[in-house]
N, C-alpha and C. Protein backbone atom coordinates (compact mmCIF):
# COMPACT_ATOMS: atom_id res chain seq x y z
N UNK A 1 82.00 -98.65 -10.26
CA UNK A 1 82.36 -97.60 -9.33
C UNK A 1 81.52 -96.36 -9.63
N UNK A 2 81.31 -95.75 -8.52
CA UNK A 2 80.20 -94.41 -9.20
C UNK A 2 81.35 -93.45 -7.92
N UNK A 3 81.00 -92.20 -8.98
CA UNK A 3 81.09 -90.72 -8.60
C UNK A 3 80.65 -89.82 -7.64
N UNK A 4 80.58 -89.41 -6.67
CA UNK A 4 80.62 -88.17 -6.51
C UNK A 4 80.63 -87.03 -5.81
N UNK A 5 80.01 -86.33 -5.06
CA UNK A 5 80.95 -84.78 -4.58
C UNK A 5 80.41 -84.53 -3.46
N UNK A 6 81.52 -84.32 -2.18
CA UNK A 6 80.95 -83.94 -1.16
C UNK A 6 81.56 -82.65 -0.38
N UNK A 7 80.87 -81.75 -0.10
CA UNK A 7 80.85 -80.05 0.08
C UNK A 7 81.29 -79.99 1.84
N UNK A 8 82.36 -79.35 1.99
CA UNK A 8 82.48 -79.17 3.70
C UNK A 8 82.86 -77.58 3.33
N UNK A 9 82.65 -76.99 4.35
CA UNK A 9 83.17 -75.60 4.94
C UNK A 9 84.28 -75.63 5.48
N UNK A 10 85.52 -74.70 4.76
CA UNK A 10 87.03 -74.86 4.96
C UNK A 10 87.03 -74.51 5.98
N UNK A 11 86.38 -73.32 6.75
CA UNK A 11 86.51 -73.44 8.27
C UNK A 11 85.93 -74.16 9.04
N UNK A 12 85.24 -75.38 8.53
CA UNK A 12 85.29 -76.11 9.77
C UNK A 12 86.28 -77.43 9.63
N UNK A 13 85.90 -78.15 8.34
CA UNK A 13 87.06 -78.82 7.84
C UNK A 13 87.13 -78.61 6.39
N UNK A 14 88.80 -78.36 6.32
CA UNK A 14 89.54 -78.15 4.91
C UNK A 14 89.89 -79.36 4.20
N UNK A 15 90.48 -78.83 2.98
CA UNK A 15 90.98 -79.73 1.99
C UNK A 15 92.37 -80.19 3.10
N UNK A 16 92.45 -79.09 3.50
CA UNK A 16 94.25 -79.34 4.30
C UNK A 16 93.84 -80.14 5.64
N UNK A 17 92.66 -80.34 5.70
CA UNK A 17 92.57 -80.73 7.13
C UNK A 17 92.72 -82.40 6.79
N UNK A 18 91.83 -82.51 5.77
CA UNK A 18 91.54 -83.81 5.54
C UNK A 18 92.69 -84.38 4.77
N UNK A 19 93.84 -83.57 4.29
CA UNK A 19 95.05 -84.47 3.55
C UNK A 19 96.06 -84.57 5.28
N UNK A 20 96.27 -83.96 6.08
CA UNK A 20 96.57 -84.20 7.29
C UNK A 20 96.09 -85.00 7.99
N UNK A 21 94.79 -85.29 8.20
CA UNK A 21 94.25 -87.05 8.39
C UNK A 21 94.03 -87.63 7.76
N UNK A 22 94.47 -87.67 6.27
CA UNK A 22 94.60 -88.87 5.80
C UNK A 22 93.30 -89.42 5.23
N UNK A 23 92.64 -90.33 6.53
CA UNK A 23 91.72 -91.12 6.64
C UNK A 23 90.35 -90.12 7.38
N UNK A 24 89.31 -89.63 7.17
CA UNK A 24 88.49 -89.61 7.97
C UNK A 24 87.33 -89.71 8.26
N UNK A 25 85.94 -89.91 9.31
CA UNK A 25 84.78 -89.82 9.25
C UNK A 25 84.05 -88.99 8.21
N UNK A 26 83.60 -89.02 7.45
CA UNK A 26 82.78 -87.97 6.98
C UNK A 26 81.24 -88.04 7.72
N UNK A 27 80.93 -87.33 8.34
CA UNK A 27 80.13 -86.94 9.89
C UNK A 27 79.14 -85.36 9.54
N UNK A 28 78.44 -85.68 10.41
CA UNK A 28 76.96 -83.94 9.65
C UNK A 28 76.19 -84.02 9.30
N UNK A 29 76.21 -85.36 8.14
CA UNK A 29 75.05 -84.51 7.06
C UNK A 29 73.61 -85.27 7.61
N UNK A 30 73.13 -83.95 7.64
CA UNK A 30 71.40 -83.76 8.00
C UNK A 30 70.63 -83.91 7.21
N UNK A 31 70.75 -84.29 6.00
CA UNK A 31 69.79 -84.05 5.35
C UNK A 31 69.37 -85.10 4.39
N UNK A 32 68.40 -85.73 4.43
CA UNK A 32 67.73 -87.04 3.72
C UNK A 32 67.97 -87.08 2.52
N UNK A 33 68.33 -86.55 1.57
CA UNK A 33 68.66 -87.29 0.26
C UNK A 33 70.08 -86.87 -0.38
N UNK A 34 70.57 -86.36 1.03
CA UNK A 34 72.12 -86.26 1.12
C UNK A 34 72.77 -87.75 1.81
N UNK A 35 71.97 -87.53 2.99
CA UNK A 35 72.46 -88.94 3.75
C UNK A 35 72.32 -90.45 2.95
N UNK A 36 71.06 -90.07 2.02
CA UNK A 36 70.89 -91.02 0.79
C UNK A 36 71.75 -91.89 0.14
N UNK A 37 72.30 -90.80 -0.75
CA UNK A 37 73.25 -90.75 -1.27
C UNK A 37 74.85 -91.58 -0.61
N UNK A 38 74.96 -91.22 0.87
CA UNK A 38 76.28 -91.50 1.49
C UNK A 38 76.02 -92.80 1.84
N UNK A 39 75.07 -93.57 1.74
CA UNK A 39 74.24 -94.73 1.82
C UNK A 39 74.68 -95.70 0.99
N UNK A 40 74.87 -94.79 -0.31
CA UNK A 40 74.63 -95.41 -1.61
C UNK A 40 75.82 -95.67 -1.90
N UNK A 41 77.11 -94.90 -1.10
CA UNK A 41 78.68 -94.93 -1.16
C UNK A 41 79.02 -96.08 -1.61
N UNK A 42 79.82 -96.90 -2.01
CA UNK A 42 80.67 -98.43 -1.65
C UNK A 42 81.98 -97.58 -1.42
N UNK A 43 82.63 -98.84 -1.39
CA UNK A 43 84.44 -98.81 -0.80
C UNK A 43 84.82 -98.76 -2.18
N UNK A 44 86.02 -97.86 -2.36
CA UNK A 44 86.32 -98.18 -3.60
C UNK A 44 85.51 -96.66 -4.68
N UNK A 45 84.75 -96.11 -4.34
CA UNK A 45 84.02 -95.09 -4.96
C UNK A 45 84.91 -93.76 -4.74
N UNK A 46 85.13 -92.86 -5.65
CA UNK A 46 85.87 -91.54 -6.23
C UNK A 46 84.62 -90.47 -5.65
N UNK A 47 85.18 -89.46 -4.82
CA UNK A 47 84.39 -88.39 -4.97
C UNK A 47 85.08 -86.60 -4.95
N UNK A 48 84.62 -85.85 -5.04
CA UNK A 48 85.32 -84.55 -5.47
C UNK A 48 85.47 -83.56 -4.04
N UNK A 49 86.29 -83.28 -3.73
CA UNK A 49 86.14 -82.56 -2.39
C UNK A 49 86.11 -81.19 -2.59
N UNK A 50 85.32 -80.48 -2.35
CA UNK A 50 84.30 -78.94 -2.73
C UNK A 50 84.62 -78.39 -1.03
N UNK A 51 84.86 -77.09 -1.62
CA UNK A 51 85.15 -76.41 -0.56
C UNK A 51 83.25 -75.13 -0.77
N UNK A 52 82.77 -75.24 0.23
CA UNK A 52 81.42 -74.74 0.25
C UNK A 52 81.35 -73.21 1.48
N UNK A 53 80.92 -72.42 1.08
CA UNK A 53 80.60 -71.00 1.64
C UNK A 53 82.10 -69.77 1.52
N UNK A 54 83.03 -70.36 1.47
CA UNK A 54 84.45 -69.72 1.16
C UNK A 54 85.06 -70.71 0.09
N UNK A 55 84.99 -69.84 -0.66
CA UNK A 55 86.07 -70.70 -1.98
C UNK A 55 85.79 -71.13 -3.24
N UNK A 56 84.73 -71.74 -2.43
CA UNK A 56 83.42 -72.40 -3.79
C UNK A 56 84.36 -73.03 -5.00
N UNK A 57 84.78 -74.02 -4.55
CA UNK A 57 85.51 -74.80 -5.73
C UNK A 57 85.82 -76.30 -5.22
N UNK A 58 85.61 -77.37 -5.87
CA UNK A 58 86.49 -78.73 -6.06
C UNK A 58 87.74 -78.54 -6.15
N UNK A 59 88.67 -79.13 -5.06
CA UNK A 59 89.60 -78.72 -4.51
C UNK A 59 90.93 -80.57 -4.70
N UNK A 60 90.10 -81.15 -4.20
CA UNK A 60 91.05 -82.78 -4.55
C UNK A 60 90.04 -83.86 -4.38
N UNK A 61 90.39 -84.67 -4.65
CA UNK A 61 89.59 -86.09 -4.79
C UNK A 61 89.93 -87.17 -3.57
N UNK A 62 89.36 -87.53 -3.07
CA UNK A 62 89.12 -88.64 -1.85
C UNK A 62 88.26 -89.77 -2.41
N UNK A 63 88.63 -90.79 -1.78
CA UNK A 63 88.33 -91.86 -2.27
C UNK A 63 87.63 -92.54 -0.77
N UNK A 64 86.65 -93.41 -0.79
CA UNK A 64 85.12 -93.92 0.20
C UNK A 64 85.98 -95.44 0.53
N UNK A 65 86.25 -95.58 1.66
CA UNK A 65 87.36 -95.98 1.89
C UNK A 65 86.73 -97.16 3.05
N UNK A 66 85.58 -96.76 3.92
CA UNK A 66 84.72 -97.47 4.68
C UNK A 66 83.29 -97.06 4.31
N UNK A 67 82.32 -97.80 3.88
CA UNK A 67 80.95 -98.49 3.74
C UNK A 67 80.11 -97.56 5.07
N UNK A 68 79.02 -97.06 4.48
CA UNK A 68 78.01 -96.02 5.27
C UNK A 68 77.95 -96.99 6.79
N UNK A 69 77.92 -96.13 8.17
CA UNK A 69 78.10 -96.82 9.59
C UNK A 69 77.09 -95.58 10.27
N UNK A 70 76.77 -95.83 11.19
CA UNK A 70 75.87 -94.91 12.01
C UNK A 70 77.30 -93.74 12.54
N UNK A 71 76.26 -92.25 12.45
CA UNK A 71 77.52 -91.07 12.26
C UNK A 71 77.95 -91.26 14.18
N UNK A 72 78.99 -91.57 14.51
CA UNK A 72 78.96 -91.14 15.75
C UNK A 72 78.82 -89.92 16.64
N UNK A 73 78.45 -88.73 15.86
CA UNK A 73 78.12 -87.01 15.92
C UNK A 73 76.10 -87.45 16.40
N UNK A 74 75.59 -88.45 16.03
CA UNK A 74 74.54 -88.22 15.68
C UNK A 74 74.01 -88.97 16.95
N UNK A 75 73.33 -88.35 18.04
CA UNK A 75 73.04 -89.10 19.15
C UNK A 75 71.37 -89.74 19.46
N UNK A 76 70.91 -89.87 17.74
CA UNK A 76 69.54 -90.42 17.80
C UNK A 76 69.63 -91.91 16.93
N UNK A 77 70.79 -92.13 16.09
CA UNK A 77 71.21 -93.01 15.31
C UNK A 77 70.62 -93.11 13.86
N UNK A 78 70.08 -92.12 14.12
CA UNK A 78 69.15 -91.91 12.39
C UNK A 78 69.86 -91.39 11.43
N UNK A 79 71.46 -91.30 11.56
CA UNK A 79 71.94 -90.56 10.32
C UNK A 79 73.52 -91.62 10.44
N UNK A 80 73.97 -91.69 8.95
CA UNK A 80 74.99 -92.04 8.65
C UNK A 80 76.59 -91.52 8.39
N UNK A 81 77.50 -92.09 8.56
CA UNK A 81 78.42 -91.65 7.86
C UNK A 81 79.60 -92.75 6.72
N UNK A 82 80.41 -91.69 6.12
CA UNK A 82 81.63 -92.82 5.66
C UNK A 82 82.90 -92.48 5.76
N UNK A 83 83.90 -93.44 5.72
CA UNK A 83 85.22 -92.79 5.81
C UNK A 83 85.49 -92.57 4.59
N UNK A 84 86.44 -91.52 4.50
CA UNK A 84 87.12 -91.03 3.45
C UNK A 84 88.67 -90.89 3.45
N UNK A 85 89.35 -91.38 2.14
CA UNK A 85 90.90 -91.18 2.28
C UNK A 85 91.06 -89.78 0.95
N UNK A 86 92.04 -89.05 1.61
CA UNK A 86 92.42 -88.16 0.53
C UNK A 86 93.53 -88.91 -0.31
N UNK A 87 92.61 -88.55 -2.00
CA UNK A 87 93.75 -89.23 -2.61
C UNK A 87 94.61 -87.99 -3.32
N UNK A 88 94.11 -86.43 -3.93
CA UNK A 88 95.14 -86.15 -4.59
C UNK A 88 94.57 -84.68 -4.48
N UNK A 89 95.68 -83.74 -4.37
CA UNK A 89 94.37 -82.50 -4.77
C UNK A 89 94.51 -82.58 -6.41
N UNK A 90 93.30 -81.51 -6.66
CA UNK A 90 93.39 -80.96 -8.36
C UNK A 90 94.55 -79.82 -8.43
N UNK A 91 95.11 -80.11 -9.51
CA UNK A 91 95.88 -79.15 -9.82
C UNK A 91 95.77 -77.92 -10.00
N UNK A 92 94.82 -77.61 -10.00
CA UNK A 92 93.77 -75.99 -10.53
C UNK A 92 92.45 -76.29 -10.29
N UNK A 93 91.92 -75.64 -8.80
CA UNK A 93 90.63 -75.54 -8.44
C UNK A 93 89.99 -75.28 -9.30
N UNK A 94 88.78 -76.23 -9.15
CA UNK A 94 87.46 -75.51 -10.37
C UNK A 94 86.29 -75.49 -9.89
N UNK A 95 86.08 -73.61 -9.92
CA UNK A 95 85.55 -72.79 -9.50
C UNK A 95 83.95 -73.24 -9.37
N UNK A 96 83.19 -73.02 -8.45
CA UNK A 96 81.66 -73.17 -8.53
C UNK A 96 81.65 -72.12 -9.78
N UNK A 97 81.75 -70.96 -10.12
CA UNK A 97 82.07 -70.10 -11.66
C UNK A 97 81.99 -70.75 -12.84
N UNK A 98 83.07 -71.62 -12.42
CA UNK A 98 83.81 -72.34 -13.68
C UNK A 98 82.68 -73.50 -14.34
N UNK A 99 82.26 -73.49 -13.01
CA UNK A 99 81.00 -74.91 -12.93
C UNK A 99 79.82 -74.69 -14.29
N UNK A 100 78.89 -73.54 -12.80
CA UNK A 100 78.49 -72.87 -14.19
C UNK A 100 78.35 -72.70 -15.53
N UNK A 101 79.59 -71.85 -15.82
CA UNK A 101 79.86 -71.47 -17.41
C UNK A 101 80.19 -73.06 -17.76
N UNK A 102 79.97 -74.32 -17.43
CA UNK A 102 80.15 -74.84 -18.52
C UNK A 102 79.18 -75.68 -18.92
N UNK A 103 78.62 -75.59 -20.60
CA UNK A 103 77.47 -76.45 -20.47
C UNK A 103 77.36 -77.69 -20.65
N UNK A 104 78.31 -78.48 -20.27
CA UNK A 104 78.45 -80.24 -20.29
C UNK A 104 78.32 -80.25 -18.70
N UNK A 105 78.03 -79.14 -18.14
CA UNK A 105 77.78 -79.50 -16.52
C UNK A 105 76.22 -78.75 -16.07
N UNK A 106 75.39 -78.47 -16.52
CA UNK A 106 74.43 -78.07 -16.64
C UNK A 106 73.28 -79.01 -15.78
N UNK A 107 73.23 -80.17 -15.86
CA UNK A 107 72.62 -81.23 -14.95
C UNK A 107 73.28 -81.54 -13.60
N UNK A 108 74.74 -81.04 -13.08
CA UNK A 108 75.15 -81.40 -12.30
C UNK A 108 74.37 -81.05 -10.71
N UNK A 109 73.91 -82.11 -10.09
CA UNK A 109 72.85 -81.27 -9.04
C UNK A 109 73.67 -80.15 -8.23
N UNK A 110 75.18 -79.69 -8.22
CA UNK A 110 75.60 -78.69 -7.40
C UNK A 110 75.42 -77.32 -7.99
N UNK A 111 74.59 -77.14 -9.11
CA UNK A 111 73.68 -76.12 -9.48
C UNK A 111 72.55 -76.26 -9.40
N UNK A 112 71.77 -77.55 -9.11
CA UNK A 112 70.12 -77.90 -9.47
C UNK A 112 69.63 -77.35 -8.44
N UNK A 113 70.89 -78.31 -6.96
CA UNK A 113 70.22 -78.36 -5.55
C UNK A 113 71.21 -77.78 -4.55
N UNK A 114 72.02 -76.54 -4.54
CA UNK A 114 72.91 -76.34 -4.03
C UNK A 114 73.11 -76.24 -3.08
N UNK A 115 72.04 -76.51 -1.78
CA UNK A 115 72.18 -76.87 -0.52
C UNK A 115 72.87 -78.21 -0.33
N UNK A 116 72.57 -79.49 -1.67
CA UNK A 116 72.73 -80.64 -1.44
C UNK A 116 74.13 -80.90 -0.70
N UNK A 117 74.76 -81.53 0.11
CA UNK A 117 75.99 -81.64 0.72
C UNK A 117 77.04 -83.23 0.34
N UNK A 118 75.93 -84.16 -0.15
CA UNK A 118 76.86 -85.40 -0.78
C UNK A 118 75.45 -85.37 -2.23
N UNK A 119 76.41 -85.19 -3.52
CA UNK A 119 75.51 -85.57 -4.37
C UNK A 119 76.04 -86.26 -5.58
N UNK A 120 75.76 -86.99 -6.44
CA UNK A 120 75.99 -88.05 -7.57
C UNK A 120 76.52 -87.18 -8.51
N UNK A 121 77.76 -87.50 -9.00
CA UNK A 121 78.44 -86.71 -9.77
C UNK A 121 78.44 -88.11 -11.07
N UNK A 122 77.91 -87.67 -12.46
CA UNK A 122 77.71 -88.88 -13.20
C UNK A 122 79.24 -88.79 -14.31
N UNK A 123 79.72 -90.18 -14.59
CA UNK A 123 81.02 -90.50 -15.31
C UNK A 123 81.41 -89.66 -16.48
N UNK A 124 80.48 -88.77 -17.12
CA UNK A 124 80.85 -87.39 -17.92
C UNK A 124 80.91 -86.22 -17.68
N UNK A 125 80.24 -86.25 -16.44
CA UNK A 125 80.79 -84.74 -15.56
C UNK A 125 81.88 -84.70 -14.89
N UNK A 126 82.47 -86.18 -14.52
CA UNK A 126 83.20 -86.19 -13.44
C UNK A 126 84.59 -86.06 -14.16
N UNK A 127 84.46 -86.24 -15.51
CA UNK A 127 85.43 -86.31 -16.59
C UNK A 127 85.96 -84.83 -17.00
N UNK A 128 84.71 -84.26 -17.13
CA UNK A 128 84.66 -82.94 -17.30
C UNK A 128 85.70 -82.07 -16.10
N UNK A 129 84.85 -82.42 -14.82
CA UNK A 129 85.28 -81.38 -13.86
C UNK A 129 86.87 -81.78 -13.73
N UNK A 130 87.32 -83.26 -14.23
CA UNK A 130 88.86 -83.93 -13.89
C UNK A 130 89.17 -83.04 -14.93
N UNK A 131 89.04 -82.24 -15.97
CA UNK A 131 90.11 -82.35 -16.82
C UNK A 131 90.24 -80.23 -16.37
N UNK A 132 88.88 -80.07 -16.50
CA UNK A 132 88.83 -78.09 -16.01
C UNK A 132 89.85 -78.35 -14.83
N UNK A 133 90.03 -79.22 -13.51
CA UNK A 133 91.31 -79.15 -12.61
C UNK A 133 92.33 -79.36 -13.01
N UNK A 134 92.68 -79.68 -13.92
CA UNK A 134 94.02 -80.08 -14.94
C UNK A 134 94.36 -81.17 -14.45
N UNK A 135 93.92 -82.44 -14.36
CA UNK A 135 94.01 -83.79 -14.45
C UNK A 135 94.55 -84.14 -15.64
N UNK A 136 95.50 -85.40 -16.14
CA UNK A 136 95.77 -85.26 -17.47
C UNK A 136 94.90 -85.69 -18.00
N UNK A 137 95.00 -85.57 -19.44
CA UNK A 137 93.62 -86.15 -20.55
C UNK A 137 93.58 -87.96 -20.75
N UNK A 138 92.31 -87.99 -20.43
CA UNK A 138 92.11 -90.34 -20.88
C UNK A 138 92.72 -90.63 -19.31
N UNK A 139 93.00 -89.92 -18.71
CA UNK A 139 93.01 -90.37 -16.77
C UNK A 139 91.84 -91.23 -16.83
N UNK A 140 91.88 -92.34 -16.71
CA UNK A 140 91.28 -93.11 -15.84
C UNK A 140 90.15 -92.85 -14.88
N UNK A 141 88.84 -93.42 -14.55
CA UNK A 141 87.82 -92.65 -13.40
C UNK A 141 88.82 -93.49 -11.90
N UNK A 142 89.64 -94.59 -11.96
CA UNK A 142 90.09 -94.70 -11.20
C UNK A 142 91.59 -93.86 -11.05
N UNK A 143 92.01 -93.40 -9.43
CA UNK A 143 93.04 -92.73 -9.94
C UNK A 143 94.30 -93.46 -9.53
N UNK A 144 95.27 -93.82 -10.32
CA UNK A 144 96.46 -94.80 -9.81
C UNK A 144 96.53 -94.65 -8.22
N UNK A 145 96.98 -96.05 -7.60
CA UNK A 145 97.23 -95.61 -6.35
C UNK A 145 99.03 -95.04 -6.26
N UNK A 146 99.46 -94.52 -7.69
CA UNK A 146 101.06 -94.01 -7.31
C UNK A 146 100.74 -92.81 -7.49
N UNK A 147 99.15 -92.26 -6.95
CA UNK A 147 98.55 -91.12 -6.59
C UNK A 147 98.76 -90.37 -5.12
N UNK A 148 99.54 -90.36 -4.35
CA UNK A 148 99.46 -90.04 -3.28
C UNK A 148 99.21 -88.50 -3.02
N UNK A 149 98.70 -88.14 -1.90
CA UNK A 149 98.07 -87.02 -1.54
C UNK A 149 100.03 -86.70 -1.73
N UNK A 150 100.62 -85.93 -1.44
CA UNK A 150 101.68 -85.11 -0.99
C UNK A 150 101.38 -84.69 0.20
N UNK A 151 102.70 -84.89 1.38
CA UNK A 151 102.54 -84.36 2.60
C UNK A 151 102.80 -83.08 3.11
C-alpha cells in the first residue's frame, strides 16, 4: 500500500464537504506529475487530506477507493481522476507550520514542490504527520475500518 497527500481549497471543496459525500471523484488536477501520481493510486491506498490556500493543514485521511478513470471535468480526455472515501479526520490539524519545523519531514515534496496537488507521501513521513495529528502511537499505516468518518 503506498501513501499519499492530496491538497483541495476549502472553498471549493472541504474536509466537511468530502465527509458529507462520503465517496467522491477526485476531479482538476492539471498538472502532469500530479496527474502522475493519481495514476499511480491503487484501491486500497491511504492519503492525507490538506486543506490548501486557507488553513494550510492535513485535516483527515481518505482512503483511494476507485482505480485512476478519465476525469469527467476534463473535456479533452487527457487527464485523470480517482474516487476517494473519507475515512477519519485527524484529531489536531497539522499545520503546513508544523510541517516545516519538523526535520523528519524535510524531503516531503509539500515543501520541495508546493504547487504539487497529489504527491507521494513516503511510510516515515506519513507516520510522522499520523502521530503530530494525534493519531495514537504503533497505529497501523492501515486504518481499522471501526474507523468511521463521524457524521
Amino acid at each position: 500500500m503506498a501513501h499519499w497527500l492530496v491538497k483541495s481549497e476549502p472553498a471549493a471543496f472541504s474536509w466537511d464537504d468530502q465527509v458529507r459525500n462520503g465517496t467522491e471523484a477526485w476531479t482538476g488536477v492539471r498538472n502532469a506529475l500530479a496527474a502522475r501520481n493519481l495514476r499511480a493510486m491503487r484501491r486500497g491506498d491511504l492519503a492525507f487530506f490538506y486543506h490548501s490556500v486557507t488553513g494550510k493543514a492535513v485535516v483527515g485521511i481518505v482512503e483511494i477507493v476507485r482505480e485512476a478513470y478519465p476525469d469527467p471535468t476534463d473535456a479533452t480526455g487527457r487527464w485523470a481522476c480517482v474516487d476517494v472515501r473519507a475515512v477519519a479526520p485527524l484529531p489536531a490539524p497539522v499545520t503546513l507550520a508544523a510541517i516545516r519545523a519538523e526535520p523528519a519531514l524535510a524531503g516531503l515534496p509539500l515543501i520541495r514542490q508546493s504547487r504539487l496537488s497529489v504527491l507521494p507521501v513516503t511510510p516515515a513521513q506519513w507516520a510522522v504527520i499520523a502521530r503530530m495529528g494525534g493519531l495514537p502511537a504503533g497505529l497501523p499505516a492501515e486504518l481499522p475500518a471501526a474507523w468511521p468518518v463521524p457524521a
